[in-house]
N, C-alpha and C. Protein backbone atom coordinates (compact mmCIF):
# COMPACT_ATOMS: atom_id res chain seq x y z
N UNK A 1 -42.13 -6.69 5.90
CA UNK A 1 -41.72 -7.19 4.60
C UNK A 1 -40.72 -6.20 3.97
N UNK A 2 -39.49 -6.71 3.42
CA UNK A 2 -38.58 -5.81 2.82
C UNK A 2 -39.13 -5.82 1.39
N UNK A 3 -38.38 -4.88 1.07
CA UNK A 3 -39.36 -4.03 -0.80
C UNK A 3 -37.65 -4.53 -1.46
N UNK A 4 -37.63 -4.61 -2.62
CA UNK A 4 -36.61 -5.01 -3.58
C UNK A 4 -35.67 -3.50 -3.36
N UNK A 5 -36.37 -2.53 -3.41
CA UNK A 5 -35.15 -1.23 -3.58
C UNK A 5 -34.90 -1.05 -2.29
N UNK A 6 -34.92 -1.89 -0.91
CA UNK A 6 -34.36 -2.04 0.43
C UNK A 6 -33.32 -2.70 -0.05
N UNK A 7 -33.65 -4.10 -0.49
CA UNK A 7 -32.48 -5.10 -0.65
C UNK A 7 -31.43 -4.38 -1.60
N UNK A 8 -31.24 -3.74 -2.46
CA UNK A 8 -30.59 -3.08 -3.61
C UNK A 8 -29.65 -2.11 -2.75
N UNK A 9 -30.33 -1.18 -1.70
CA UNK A 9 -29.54 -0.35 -1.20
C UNK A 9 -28.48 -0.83 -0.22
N UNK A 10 -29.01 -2.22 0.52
CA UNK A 10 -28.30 -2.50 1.57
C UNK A 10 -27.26 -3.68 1.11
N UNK A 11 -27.73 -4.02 -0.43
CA UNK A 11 -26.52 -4.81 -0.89
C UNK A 11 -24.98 -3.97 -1.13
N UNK A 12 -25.50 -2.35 -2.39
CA UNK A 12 -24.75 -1.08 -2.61
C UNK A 12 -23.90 -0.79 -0.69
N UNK A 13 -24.54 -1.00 0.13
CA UNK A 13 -23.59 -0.09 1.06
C UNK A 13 -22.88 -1.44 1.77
N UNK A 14 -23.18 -2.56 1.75
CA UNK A 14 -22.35 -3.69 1.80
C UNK A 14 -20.96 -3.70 1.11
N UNK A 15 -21.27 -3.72 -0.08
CA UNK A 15 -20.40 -3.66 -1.33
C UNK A 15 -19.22 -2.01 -0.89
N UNK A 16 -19.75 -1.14 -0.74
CA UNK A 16 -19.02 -0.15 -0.16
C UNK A 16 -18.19 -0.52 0.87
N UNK A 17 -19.33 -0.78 1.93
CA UNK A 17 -18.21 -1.24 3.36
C UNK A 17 -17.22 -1.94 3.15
N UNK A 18 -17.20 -3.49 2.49
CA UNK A 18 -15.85 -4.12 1.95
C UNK A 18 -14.93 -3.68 1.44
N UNK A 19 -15.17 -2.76 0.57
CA UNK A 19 -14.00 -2.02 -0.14
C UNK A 19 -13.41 -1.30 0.69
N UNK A 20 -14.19 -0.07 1.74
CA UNK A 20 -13.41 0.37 2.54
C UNK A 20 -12.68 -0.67 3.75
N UNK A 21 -13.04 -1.05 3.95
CA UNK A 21 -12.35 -2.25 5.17
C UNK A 21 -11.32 -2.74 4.24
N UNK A 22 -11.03 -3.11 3.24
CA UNK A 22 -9.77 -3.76 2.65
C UNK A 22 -8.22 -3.19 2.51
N UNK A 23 -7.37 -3.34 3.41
CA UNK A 23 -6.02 -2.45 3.00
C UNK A 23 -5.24 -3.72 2.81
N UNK A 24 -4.21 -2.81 2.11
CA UNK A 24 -2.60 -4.29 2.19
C UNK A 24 -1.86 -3.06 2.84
N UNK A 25 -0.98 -4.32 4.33
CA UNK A 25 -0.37 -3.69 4.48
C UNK A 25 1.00 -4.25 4.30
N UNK A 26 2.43 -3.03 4.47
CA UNK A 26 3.46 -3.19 3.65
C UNK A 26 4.79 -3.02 4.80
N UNK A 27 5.29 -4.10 5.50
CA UNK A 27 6.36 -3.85 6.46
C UNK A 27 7.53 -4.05 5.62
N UNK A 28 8.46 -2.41 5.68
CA UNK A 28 9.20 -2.61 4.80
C UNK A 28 10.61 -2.44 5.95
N UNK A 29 11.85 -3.28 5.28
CA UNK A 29 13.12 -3.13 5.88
C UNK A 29 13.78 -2.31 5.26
N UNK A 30 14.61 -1.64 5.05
CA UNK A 30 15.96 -1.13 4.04
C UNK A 30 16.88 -1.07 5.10
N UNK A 31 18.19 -0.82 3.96
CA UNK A 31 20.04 -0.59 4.49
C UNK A 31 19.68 0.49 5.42
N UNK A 32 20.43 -0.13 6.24
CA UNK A 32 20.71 1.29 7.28
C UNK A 32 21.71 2.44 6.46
N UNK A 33 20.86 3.32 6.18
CA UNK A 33 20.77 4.83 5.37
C UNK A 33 21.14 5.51 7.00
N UNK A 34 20.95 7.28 6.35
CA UNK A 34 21.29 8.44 6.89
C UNK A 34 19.64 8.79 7.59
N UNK A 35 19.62 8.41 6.20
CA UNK A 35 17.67 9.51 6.08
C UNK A 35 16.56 8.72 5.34
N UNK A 36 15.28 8.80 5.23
CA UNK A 36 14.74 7.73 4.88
C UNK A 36 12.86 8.75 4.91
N UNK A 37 12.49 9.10 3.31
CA UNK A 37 11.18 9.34 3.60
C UNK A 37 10.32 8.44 2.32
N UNK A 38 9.33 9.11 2.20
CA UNK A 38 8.39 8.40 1.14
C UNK A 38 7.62 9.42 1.02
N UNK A 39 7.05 9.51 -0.61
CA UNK A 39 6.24 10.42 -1.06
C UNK A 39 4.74 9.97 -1.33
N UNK A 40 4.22 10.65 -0.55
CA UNK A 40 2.29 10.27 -1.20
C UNK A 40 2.09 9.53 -2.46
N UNK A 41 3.15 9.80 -3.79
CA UNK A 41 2.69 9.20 -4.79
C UNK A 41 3.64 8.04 -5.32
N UNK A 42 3.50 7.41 -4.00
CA UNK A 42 3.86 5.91 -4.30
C UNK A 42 2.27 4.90 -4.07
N UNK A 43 2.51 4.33 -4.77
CA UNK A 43 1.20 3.17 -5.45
C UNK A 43 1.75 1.63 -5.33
N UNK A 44 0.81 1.02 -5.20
CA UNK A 44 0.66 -0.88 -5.55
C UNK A 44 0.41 -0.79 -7.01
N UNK A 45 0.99 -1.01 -7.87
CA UNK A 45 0.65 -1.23 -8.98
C UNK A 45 -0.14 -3.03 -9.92
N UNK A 46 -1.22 -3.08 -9.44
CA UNK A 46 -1.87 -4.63 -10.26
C UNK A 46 -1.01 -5.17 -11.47
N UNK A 47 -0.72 -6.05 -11.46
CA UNK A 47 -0.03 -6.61 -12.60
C UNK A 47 -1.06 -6.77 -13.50
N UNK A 48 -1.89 -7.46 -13.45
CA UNK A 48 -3.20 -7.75 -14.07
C UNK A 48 -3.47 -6.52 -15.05
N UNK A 49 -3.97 -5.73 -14.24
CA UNK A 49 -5.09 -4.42 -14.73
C UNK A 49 -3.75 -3.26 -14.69
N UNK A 50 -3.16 -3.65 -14.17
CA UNK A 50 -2.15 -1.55 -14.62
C UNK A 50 -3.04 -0.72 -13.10
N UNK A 51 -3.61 -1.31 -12.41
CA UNK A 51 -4.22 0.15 -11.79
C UNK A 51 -3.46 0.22 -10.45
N UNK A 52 -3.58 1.51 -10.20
CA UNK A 52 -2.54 1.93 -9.10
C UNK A 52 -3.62 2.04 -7.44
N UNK A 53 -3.25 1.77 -6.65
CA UNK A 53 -3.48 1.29 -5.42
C UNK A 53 -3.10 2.23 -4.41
N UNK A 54 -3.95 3.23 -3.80
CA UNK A 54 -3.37 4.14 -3.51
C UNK A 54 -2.74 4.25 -1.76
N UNK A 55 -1.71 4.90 -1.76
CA UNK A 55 -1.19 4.88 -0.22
C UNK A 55 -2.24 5.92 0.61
N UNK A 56 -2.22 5.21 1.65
CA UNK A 56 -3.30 5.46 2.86
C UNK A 56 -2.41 6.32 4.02
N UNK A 57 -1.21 5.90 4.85
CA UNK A 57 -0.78 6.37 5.64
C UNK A 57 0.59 6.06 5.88
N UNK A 58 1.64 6.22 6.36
CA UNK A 58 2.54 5.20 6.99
C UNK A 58 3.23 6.08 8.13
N UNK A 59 4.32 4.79 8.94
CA UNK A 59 4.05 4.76 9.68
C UNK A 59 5.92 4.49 9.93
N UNK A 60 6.64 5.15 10.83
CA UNK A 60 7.77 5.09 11.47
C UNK A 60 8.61 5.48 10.08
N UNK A 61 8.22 6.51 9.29
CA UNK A 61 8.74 6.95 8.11
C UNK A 61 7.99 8.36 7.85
N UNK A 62 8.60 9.82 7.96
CA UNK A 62 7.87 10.69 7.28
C UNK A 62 7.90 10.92 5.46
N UNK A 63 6.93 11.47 5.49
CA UNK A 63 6.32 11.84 4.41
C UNK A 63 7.46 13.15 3.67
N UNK A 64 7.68 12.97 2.26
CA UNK A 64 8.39 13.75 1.86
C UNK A 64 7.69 15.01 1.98
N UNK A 65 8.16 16.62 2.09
CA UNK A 65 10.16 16.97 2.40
C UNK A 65 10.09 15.95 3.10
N UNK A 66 9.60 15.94 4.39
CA UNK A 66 10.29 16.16 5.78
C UNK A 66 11.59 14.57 5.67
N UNK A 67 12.06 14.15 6.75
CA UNK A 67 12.98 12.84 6.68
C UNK A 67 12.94 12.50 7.83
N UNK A 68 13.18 10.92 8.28
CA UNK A 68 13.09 9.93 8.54
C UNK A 68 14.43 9.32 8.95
N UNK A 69 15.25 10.22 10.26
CA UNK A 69 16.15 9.13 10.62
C UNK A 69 16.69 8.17 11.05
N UNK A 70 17.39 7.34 10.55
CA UNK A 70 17.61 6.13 11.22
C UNK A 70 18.78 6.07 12.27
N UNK A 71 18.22 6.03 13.82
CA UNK A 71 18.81 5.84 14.70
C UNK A 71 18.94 4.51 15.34
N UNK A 72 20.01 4.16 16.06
CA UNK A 72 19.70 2.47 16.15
C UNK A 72 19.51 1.57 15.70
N UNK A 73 20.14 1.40 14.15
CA UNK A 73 19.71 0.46 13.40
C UNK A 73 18.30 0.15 13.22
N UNK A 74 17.68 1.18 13.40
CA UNK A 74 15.76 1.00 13.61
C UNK A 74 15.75 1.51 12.04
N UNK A 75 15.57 0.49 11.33
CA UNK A 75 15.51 0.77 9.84
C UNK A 75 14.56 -0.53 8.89
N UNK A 76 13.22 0.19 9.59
CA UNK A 76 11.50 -0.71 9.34
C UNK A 76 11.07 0.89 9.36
N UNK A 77 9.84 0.33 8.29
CA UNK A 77 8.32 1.39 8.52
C UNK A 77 7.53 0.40 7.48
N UNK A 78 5.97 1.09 8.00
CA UNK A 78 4.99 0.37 7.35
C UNK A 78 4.14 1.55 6.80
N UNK A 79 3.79 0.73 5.24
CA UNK A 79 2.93 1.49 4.26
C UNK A 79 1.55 0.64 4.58
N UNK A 80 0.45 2.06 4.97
CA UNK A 80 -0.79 0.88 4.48
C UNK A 80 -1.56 1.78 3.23
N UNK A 81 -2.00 0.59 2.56
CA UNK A 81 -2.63 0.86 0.94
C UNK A 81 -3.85 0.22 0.96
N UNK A 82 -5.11 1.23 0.71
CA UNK A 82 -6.01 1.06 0.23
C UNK A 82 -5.95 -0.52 -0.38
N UNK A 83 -7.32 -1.54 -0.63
CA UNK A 83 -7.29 -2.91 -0.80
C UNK A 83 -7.20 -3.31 -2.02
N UNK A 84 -6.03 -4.16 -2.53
CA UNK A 84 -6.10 -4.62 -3.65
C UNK A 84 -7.52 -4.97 -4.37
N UNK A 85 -7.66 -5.33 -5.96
CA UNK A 85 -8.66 -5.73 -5.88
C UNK A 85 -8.67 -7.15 -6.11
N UNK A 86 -9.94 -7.89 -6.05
CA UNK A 86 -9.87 -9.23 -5.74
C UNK A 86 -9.16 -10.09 -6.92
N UNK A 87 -9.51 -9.64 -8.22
CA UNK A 87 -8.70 -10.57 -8.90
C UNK A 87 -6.89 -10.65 -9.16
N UNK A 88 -6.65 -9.64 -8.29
CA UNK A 88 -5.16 -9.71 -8.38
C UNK A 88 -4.10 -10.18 -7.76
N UNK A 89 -3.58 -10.96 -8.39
CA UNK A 89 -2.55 -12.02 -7.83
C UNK A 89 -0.76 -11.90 -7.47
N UNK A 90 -0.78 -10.74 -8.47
CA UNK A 90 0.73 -10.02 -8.20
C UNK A 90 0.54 -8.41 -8.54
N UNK A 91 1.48 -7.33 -8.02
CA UNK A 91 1.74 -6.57 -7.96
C UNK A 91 2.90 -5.91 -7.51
N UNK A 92 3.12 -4.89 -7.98
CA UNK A 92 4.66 -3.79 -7.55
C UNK A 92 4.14 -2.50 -6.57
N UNK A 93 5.66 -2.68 -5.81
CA UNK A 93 5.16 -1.05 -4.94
C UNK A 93 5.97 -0.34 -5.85
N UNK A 94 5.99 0.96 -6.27
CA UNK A 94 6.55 1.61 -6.92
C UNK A 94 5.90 3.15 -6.44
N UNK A 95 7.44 4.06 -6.17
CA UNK A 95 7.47 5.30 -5.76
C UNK A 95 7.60 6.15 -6.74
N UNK A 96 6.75 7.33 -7.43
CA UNK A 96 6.83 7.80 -8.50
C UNK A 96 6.94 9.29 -8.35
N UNK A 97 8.86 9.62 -8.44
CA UNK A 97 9.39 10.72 -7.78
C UNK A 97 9.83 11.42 -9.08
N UNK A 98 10.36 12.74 -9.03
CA UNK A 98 11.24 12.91 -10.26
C UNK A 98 11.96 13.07 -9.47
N UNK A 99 12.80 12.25 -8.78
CA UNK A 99 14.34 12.32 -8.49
C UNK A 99 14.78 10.75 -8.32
N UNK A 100 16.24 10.25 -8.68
CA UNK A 100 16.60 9.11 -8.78
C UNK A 100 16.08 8.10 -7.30
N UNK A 101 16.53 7.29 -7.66
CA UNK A 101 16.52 6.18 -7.10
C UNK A 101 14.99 6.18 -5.66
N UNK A 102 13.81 6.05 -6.59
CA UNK A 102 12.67 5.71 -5.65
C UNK A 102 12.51 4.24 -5.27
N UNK A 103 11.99 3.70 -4.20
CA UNK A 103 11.66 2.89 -3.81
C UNK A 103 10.80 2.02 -4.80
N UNK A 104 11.48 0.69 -5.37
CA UNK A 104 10.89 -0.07 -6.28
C UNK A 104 10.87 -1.30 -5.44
N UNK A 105 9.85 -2.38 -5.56
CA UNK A 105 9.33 -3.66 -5.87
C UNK A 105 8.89 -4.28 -6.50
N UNK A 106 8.93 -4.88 -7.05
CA UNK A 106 8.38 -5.66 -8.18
C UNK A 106 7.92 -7.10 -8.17
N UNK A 107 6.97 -7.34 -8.47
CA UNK A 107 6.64 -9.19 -8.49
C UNK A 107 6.47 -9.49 -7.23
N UNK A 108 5.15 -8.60 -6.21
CA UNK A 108 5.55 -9.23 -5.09
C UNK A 108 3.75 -9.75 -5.01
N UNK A 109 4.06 -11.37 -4.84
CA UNK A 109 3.23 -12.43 -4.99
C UNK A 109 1.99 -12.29 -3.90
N UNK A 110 1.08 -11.88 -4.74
CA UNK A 110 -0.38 -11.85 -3.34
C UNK A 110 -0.51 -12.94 -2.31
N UNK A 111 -0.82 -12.65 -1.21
CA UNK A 111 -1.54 -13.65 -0.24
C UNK A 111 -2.58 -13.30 0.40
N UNK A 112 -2.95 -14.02 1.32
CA UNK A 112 -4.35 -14.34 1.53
C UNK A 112 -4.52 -12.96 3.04
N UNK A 113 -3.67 -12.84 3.43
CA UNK A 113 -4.13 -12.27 4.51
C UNK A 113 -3.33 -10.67 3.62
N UNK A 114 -2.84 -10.68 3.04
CA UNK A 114 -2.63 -9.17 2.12
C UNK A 114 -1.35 -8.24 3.50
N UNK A 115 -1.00 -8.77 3.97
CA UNK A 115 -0.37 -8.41 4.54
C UNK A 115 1.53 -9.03 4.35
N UNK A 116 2.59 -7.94 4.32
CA UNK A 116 4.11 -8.40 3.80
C UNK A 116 5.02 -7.52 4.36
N UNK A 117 5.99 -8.14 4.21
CA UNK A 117 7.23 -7.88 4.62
C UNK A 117 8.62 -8.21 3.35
N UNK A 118 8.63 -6.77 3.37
CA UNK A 118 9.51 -7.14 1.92
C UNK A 118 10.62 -6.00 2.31
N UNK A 119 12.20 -6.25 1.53
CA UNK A 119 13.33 -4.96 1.80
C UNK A 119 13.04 -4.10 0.40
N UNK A 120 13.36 -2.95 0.76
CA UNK A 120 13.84 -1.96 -0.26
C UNK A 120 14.88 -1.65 0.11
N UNK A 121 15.48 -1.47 -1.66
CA UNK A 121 17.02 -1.28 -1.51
C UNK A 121 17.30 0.05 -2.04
C-alpha cells in the first residue's frame, strides 16, 4: 500500500523531471560574416511573463572571447535553452552584451515541438 507522502514525493520529482527534459532548441542562420560568437548571457525572453530562459549550450559557434569562423559559407549554429514555460506562446532571443549590435529576435511564435529555425542579422 502506498502512504500519501509516497504519492507527494513521486509527484515533486515527476514535476522536476519534466522541467529538466524540456529545452527549445534554436537553429540559427546569419550573413556570411568574418567571425561569429555568442555570449552566455543571451536569453529567450517570455512575452507573457518578462522571464528570461536561460542558454544551455551551443553548438558550431564559440562562446565569447573566443570566435567562430565562417569557412565555406558554413554560416548555421544551434542554441539550446533550457524549456520554455508552458503558458508561453511568443518570445524573443535576445543577446545582452555591452557592445553594439547583439543578436536580436523578436516575436518568434511558439510551437508545439519548441524547436526553430530562424536568421540573425
Amino acid at each position: 500500500m502506498i502512504d500519501i507522502e509516497e504519492k507527494i514525493e513521486t509527484k515533486k520529482e515527476t514535476k522536476t523531471l519534466e522541467a529538466e527534459e524540456r529545452q527549445t532548441i534554436i537553429h540559427c542562420i546569419y550573413n556570411p560574416i568574418n567571425a561569429v560568437r555568442i555570449w552566455p548571457s543571451t536569453f529567450l525572453i517570455e512575452k507573457e511573463s518578462g522571464k528570461r530562459v536561460k542558454l544551455i549550450t551551443a553548438f558550431n559557434i564559440s562562446f565569447a572571447p573566443e570566435w567562430t569562423f565562417a569557412y565555406n559559407g558554413n554560416n548555421k549554429f544551434t542554441l539550446i535553452f533550457e524549456g520554455l514555460s508552458k503558458g508561453c506562446t511568443m518570445f524573443d532571443l535576445m543577446e545582452i552584451i555591452p557592445l553594439p549590435d547583439p543578436f536580436v529576435v523578436r516575436n518568434i511564435q511558439r510551437t508545439a515541438s519548441d524547436v526553430y529555425t530562424i536568421r540573425v542579422d
